[in-house]
PDB file of N, CA and C in Angstrom:
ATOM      1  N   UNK A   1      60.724 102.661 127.556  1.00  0.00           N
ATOM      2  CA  UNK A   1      61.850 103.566 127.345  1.00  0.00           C
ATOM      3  C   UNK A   1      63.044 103.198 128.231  1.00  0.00           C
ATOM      4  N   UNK A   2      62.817 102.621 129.535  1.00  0.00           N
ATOM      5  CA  UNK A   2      63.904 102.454 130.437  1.00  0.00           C
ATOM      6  C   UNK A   2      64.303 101.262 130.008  1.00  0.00           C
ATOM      7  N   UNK A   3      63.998 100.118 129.378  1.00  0.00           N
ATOM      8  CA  UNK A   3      64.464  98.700 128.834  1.00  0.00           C
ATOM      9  C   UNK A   3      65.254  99.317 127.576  1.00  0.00           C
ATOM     10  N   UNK A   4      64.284 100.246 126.670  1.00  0.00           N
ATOM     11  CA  UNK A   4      65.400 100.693 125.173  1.00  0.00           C
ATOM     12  C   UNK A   4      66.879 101.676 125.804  1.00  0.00           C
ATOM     13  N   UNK A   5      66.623 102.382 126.668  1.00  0.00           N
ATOM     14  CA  UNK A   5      67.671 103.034 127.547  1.00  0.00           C
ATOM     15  C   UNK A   5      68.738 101.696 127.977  1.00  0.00           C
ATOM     16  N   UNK A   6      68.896 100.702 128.652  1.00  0.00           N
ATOM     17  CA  UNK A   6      69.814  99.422 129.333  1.00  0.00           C
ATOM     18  C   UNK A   6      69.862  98.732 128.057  1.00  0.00           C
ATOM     19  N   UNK A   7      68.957  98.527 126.699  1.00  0.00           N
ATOM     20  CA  UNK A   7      69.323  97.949 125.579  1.00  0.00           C
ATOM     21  C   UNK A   7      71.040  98.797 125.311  1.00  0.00           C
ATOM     22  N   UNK A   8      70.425  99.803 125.233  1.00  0.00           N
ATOM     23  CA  UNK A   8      71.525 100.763 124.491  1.00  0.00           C
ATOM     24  C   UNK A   8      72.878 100.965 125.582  1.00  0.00           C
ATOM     25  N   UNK A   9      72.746 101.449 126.486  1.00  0.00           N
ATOM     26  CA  UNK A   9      73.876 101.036 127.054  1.00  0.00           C
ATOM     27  C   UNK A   9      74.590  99.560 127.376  1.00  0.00           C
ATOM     28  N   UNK A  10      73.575  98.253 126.968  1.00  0.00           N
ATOM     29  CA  UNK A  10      74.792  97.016 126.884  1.00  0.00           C
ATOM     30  C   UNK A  10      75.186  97.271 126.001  1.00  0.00           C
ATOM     31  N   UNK A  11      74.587  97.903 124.652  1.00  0.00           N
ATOM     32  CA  UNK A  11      75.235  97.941 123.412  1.00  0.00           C
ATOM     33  C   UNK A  11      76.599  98.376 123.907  1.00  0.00           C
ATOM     34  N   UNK A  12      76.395  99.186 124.184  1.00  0.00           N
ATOM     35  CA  UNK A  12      77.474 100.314 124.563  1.00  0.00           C
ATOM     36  C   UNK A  12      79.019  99.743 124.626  1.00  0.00           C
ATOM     37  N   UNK A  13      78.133  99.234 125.840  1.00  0.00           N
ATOM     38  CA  UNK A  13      79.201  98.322 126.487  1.00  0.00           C
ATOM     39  C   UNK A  13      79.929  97.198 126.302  1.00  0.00           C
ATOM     40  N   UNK A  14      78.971  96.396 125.124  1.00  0.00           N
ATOM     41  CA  UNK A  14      79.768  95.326 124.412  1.00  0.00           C
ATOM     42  C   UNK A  14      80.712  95.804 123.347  1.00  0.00           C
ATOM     43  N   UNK A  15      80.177  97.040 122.722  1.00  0.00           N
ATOM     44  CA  UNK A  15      81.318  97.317 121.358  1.00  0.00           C
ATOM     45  C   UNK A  15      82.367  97.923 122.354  1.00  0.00           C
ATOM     46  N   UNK A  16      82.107  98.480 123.568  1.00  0.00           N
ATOM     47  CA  UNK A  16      83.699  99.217 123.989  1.00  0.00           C
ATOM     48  C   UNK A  16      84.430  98.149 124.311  1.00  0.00           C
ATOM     49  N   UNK A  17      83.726  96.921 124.983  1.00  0.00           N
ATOM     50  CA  UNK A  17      84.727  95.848 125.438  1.00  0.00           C
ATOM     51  C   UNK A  17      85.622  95.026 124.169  1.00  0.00           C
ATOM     52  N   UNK A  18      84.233  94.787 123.022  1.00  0.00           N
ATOM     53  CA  UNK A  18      84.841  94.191 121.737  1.00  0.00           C
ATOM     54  C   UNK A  18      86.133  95.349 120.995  1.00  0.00           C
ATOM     55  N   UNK A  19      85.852  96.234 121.755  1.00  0.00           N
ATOM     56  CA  UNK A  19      87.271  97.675 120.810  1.00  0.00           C
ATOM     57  C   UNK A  19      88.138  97.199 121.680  1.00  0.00           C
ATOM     58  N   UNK A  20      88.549  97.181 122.439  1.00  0.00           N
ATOM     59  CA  UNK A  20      89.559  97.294 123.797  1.00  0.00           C
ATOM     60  C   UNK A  20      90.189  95.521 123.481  1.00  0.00           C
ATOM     61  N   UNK A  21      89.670  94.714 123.596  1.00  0.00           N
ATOM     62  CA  UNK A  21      89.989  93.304 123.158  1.00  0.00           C
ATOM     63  C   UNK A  21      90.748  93.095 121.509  1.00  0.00           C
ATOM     64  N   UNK A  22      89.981  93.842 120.952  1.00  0.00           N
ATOM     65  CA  UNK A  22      90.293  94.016 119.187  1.00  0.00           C
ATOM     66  C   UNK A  22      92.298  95.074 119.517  1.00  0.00           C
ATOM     67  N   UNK A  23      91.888  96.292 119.835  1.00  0.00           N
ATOM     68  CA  UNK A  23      92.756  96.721 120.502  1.00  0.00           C
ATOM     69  C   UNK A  23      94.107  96.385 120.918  1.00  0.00           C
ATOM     70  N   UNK A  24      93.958  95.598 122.309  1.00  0.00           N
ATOM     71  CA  UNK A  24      94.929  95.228 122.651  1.00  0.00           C
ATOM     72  C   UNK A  24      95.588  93.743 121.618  1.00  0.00           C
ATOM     73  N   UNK A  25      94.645  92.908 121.019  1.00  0.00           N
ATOM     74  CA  UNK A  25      94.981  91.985 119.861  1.00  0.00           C
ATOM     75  C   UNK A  25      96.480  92.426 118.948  1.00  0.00           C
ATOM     76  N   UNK A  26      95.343  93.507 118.260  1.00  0.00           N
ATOM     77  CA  UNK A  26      96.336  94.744 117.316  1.00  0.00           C
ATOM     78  C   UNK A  26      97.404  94.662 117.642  1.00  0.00           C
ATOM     79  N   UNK A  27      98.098  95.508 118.606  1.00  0.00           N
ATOM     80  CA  UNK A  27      99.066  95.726 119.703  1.00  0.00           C
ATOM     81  C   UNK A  27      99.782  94.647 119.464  1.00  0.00           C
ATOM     82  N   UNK A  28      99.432  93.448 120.173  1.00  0.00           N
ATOM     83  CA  UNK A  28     100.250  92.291 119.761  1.00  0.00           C
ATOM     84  C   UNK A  28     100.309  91.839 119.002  1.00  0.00           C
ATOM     85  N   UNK A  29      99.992  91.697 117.798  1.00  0.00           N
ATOM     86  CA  UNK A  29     100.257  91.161 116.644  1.00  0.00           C
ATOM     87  C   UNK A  29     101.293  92.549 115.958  1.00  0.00           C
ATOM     88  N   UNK A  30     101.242  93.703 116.248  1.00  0.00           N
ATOM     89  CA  UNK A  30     102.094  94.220 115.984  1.00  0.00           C
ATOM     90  C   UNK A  30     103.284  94.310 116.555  1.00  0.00           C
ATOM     91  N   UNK A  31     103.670  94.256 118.019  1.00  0.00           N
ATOM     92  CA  UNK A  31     104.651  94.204 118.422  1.00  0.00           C
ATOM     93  C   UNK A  31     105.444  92.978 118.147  1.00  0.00           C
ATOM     94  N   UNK A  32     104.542  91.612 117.900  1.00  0.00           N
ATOM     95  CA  UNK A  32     105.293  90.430 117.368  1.00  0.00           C
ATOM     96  C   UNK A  32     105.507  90.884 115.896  1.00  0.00           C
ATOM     97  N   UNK A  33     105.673  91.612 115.219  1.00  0.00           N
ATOM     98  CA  UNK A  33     106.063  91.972 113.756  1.00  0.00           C
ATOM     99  C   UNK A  33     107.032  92.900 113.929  1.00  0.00           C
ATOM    100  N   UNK A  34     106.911  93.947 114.860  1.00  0.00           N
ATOM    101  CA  UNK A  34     108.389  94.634 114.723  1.00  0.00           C
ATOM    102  C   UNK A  34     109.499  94.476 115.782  1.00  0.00           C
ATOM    103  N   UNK A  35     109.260  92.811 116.194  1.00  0.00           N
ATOM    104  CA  UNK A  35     110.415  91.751 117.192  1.00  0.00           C
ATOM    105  C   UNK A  35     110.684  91.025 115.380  1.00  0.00           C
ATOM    106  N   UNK A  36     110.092  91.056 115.309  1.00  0.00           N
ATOM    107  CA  UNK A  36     110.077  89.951 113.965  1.00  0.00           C
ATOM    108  C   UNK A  36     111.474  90.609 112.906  1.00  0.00           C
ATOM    109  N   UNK A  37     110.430  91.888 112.794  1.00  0.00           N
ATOM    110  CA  UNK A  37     111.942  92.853 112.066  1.00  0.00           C
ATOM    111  C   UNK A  37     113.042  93.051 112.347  1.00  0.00           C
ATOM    112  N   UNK A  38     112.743  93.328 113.772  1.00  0.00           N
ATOM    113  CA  UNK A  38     114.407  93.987 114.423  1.00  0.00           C
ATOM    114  C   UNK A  38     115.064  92.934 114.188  1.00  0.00           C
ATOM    115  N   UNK A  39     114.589  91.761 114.204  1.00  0.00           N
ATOM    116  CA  UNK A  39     115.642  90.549 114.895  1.00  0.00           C
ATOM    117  C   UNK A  39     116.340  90.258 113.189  1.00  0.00           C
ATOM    118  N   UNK A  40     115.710  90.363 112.272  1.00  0.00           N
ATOM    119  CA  UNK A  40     115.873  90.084 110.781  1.00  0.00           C
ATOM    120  C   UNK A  40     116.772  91.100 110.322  1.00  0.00           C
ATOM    121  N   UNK A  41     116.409  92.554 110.585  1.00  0.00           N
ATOM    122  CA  UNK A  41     117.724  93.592 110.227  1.00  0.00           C
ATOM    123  C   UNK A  41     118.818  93.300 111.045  1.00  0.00           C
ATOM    124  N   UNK A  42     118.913  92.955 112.320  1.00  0.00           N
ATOM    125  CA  UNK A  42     120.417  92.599 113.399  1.00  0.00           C
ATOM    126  C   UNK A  42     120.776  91.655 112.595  1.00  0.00           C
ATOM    127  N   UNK A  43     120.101  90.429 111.793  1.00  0.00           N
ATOM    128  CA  UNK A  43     120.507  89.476 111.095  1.00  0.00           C
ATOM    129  C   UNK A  43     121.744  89.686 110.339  1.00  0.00           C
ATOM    130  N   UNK A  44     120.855  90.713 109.640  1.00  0.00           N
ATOM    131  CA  UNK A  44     121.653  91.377 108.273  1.00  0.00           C
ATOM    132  C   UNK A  44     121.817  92.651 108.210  1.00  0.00           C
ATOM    133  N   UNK A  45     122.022  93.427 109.492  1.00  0.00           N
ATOM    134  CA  UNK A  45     123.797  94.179 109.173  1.00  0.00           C
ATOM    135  C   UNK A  45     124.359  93.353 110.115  1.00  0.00           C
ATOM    136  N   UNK A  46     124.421  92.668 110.588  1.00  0.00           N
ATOM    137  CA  UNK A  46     125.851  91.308 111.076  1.00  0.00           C
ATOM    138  C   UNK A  46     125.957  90.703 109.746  1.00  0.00           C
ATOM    139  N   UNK A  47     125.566  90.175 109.120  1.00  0.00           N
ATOM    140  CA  UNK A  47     126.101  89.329 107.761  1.00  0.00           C
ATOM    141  C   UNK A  47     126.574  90.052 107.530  1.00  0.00           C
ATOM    142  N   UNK A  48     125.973  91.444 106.626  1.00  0.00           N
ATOM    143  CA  UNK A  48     126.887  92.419 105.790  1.00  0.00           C
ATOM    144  C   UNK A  48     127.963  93.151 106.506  1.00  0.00           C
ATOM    145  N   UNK A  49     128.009  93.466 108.104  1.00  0.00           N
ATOM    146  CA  UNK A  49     128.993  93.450 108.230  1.00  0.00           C
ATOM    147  C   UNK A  49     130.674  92.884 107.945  1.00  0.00           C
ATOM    148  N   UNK A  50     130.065  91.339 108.518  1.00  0.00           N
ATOM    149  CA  UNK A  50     131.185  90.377 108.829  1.00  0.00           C
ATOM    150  C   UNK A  50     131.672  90.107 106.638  1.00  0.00           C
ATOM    151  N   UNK A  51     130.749  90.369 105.938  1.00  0.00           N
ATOM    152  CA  UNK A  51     130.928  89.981 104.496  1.00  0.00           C
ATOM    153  C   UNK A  51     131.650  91.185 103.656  1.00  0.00           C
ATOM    154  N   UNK A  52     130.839  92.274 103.874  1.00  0.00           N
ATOM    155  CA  UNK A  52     131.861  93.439 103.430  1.00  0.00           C
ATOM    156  C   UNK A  52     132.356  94.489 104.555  1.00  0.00           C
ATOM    157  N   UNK A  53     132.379  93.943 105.523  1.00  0.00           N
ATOM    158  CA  UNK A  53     133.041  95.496 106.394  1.00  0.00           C
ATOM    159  C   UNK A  53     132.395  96.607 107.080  1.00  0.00           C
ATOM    160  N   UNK A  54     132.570  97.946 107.403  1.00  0.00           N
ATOM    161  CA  UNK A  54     131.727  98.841 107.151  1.00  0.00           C
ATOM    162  C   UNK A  54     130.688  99.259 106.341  1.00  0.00           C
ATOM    163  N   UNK A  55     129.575  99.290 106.919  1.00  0.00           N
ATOM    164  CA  UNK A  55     128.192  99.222 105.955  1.00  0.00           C
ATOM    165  C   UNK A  55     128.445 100.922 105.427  1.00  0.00           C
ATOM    166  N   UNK A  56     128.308 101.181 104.091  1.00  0.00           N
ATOM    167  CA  UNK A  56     127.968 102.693 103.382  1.00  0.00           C
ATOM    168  C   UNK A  56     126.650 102.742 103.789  1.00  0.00           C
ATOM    169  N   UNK A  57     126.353 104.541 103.159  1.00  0.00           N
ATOM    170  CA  UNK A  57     125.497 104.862 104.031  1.00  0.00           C
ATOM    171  C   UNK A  57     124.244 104.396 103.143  1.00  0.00           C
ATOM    172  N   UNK A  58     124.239 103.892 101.473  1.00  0.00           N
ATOM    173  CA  UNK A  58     122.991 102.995 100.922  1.00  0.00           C
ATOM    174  C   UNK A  58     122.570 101.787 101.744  1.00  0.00           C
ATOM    175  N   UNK A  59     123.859 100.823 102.268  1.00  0.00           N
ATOM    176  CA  UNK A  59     123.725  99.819 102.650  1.00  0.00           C
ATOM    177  C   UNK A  59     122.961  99.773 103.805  1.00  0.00           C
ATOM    178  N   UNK A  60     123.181 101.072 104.422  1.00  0.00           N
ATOM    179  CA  UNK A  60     122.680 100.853 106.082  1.00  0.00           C
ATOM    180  C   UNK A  60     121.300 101.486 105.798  1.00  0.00           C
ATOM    181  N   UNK A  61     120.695 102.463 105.081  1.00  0.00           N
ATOM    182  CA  UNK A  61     119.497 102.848 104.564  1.00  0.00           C
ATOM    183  C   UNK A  61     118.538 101.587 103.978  1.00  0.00           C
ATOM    184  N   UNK A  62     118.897 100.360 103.243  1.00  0.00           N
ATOM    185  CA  UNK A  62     117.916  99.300 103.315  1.00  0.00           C
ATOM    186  C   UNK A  62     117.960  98.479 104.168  1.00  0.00           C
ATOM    187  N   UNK A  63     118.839  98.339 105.479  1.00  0.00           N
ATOM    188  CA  UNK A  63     118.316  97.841 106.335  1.00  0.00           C
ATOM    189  C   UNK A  63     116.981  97.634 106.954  1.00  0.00           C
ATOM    190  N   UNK A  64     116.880  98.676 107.273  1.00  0.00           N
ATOM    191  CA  UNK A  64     115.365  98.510 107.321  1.00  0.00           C
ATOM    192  C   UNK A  64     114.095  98.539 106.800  1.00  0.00           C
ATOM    193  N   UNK A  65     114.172  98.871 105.769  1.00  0.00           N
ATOM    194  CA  UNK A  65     113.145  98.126 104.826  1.00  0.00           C
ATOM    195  C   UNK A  65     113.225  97.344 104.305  1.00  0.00           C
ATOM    196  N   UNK A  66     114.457  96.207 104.260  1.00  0.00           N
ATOM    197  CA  UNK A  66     114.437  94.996 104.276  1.00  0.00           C
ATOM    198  C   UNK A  66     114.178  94.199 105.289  1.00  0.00           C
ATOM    199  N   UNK A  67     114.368  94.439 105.653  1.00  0.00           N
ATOM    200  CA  UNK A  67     114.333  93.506 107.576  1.00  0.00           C
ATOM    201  C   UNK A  67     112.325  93.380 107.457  1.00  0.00           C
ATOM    202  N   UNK A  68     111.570  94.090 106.911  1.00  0.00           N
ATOM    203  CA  UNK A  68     110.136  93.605 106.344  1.00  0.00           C
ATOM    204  C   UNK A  68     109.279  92.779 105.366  1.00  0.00           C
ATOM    205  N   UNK A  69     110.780  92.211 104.810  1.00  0.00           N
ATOM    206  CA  UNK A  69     110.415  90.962 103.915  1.00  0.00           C
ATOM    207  C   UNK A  69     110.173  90.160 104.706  1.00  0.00           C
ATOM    208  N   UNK A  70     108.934  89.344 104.235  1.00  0.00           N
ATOM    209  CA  UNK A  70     108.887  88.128 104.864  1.00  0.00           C
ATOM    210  C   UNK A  70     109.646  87.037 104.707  1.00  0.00           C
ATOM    211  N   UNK A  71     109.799  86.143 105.866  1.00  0.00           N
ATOM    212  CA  UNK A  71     110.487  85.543 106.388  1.00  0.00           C
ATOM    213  C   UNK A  71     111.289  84.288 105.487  1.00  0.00           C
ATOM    214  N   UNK A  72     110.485  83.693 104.114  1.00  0.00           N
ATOM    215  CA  UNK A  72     111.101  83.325 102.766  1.00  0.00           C
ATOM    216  C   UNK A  72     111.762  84.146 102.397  1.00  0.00           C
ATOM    217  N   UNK A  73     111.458  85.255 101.970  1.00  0.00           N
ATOM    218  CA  UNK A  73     112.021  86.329 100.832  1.00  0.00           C
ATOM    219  C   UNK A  73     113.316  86.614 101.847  1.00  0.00           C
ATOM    220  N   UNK A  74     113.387  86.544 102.922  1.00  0.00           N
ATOM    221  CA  UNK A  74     114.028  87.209 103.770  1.00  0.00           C
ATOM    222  C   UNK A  74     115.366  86.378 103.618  1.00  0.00           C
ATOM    223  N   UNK A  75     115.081  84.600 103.692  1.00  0.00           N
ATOM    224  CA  UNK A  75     115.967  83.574 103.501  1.00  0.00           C
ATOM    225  C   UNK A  75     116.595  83.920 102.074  1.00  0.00           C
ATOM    226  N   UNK A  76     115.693  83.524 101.150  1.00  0.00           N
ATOM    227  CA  UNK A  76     116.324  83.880 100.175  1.00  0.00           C
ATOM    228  C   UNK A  76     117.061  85.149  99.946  1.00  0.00           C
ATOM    229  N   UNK A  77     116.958  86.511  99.914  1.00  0.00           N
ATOM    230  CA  UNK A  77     117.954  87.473  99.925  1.00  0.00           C
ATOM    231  C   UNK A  77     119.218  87.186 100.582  1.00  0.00           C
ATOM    232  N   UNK A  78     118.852  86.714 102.319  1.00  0.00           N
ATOM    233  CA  UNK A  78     120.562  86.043 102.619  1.00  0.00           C
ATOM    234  C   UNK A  78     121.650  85.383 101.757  1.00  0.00           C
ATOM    235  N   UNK A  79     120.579  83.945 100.795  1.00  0.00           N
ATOM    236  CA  UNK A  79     121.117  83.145 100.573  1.00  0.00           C
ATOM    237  C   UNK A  79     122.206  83.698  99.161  1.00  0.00           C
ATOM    238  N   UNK A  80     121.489  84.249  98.287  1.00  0.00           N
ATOM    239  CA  UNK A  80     122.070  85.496  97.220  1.00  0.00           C
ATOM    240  C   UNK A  80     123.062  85.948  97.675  1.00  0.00           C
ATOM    241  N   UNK A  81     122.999  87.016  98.880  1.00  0.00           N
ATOM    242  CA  UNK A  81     124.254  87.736  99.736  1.00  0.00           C
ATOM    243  C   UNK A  81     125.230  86.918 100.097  1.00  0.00           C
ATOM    244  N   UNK A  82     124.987  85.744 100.294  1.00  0.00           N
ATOM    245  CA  UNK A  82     126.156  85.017 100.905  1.00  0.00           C
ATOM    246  C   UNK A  82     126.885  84.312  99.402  1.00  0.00           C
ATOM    247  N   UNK A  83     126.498  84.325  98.382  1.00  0.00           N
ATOM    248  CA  UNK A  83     126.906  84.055  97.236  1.00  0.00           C
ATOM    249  C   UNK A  83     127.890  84.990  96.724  1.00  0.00           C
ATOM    250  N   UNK A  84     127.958  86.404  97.266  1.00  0.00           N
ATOM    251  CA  UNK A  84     128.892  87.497  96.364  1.00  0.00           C
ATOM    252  C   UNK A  84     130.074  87.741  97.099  1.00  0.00           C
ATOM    253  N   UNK A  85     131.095  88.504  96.368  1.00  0.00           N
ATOM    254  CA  UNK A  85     132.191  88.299  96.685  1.00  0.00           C
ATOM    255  C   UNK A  85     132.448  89.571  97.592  1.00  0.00           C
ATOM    256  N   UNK A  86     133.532  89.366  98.621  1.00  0.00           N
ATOM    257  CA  UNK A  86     133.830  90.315  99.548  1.00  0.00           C
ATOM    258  C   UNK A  86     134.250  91.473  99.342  1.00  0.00           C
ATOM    259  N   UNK A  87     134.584  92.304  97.943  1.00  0.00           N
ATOM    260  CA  UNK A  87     135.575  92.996  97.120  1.00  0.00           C
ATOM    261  C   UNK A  87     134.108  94.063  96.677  1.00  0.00           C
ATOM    262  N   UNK A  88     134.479  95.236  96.174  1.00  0.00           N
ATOM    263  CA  UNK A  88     133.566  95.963  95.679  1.00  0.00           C
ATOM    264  C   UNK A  88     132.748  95.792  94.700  1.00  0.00           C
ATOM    265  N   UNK A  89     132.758  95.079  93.828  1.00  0.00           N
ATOM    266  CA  UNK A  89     131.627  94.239  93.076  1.00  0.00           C
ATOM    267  C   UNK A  89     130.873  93.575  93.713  1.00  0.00           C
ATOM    268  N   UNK A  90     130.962  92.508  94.935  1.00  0.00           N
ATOM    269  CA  UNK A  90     130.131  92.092  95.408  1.00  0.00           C
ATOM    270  C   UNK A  90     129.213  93.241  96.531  1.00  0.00           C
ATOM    271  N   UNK A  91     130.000  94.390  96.927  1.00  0.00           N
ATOM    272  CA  UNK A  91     129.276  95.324  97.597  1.00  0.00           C
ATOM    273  C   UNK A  91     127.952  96.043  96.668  1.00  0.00           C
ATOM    274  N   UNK A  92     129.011  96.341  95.085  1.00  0.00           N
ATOM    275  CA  UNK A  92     127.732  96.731  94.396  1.00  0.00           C
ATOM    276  C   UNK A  92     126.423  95.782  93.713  1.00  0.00           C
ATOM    277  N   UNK A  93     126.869  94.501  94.031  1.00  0.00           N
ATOM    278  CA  UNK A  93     125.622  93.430  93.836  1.00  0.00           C
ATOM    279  C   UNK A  93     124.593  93.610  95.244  1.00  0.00           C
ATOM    280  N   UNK A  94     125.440  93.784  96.184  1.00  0.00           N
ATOM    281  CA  UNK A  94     124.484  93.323  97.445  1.00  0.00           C
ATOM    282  C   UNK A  94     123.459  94.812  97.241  1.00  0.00           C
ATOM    283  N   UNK A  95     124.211  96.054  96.947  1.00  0.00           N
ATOM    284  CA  UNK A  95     123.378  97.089  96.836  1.00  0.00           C
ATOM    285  C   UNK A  95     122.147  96.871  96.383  1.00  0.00           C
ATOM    286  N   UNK A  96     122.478  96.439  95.222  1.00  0.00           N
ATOM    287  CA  UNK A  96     121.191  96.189  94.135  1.00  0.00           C
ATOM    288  C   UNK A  96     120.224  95.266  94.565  1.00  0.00           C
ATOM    289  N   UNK A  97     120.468  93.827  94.788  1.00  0.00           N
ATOM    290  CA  UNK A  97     120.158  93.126  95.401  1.00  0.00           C
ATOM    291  C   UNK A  97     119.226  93.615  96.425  1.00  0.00           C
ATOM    292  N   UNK A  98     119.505  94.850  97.571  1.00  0.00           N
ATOM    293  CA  UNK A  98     118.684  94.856  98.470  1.00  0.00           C
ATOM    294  C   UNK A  98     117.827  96.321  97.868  1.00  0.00           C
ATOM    295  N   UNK A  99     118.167  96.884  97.170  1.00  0.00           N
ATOM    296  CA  UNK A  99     117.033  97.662  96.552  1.00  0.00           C
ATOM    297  C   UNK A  99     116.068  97.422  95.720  1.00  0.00           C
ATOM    298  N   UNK A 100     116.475  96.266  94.832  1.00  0.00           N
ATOM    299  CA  UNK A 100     115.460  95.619  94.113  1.00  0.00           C
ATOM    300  C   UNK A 100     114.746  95.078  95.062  1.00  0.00           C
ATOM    301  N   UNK A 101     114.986  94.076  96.217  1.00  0.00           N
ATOM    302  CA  UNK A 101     114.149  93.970  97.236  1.00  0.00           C
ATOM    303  C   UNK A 101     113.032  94.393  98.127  1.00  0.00           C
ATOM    304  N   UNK A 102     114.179  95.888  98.252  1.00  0.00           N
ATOM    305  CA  UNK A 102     112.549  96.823  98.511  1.00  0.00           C
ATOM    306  C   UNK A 102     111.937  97.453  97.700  1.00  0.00           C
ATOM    307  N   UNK A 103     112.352  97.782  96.367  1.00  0.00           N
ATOM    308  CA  UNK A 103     111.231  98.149  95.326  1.00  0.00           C
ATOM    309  C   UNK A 103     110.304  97.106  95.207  1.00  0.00           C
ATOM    310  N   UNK A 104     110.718  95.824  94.479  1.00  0.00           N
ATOM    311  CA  UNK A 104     109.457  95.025  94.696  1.00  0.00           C
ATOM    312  C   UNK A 104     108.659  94.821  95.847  1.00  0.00           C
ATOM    313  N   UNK A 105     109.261  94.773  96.817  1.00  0.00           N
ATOM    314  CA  UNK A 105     108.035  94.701  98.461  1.00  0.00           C
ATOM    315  C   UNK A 105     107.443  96.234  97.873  1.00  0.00           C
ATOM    316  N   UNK A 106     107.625  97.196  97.434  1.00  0.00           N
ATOM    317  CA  UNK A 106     107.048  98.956  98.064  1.00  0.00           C
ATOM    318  C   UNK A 106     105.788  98.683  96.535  1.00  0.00           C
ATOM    319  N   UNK A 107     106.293  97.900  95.168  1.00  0.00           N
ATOM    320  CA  UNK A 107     105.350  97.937  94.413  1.00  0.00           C
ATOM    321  C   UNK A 107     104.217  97.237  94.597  1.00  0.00           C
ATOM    322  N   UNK A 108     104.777  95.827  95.363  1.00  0.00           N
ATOM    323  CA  UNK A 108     103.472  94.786  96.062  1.00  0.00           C
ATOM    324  C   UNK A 108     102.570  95.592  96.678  1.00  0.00           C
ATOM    325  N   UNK A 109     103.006  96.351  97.313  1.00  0.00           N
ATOM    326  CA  UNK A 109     101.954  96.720  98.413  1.00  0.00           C
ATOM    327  C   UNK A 109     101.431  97.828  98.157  1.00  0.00           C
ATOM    328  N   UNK A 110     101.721  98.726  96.543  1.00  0.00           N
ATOM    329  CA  UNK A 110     100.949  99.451  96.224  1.00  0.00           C
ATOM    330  C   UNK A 110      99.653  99.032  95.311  1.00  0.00           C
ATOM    331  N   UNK A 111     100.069  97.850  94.693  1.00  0.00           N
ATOM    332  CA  UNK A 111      99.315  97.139  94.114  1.00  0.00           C
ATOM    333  C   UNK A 111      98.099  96.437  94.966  1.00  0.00           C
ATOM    334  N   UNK A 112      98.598  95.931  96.417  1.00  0.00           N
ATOM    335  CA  UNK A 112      97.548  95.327  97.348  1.00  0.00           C
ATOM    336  C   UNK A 112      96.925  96.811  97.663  1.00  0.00           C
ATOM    337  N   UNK A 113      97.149  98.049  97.356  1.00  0.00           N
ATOM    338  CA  UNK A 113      95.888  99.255  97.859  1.00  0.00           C
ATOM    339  C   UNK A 113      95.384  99.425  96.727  1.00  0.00           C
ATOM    340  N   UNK A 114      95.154  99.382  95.478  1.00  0.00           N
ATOM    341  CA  UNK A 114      95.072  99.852  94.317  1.00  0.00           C
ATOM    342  C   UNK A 114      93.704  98.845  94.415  1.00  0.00           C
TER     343      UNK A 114
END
């Protein structure tokens, strides 16, 4: 009984150490994802600044759920944005542009729970 008793507490003790290691992992792999973001939305409201001006209040609302595209998708949306024109047509392309963006990321990832 006293050997199944020290069985059970290494147990113990290995899954708390394997949580705490798993844990702090987590942590960093998350904090390197939302350095990852911030730095991708500063990206782009500086583009859309310097391209149309004062961001409206749609424009500044997909900021950040764009800034969670990955890091292709992310290029490519720039590369689009930097294609339209500085004048209110190109404001209402970039709109679209970044809402279609996050609809498709918000449908992907209902589809990856489904």
């Amino acid at each position: 009984e006293a050997a199944e008793q020290r069985g059970l507490q290494q147990g113990i003790e290995r899954g708390t150490q394997q949580g705490i290691q798993q844990g702090i992992q987590q942590g960093i792999e998350r904090g390197i994802q939302q350095g990852r973001e911030e730095g991708q939305r500063s990206i782009l409201e500086n583009f859309l600044r310097v391209r149309f001006g004062e961001l409206d209040a749609l424009l500044a609302a997909l900021l950040v759920p764009v800034s969670a595209l990955p890091a292709t998708e992310f290029t490519l949306l720039l590369l689009q944005l930097s294609a339209l024109t500085g004048d209110e047509q190109g404001i209402e392309q970039a709109r679209r542009l970044l809402a279609e963006n996050v609809l498709r990321m918000r449908v992907g990832q209902l589809g990856d729970t489904a």
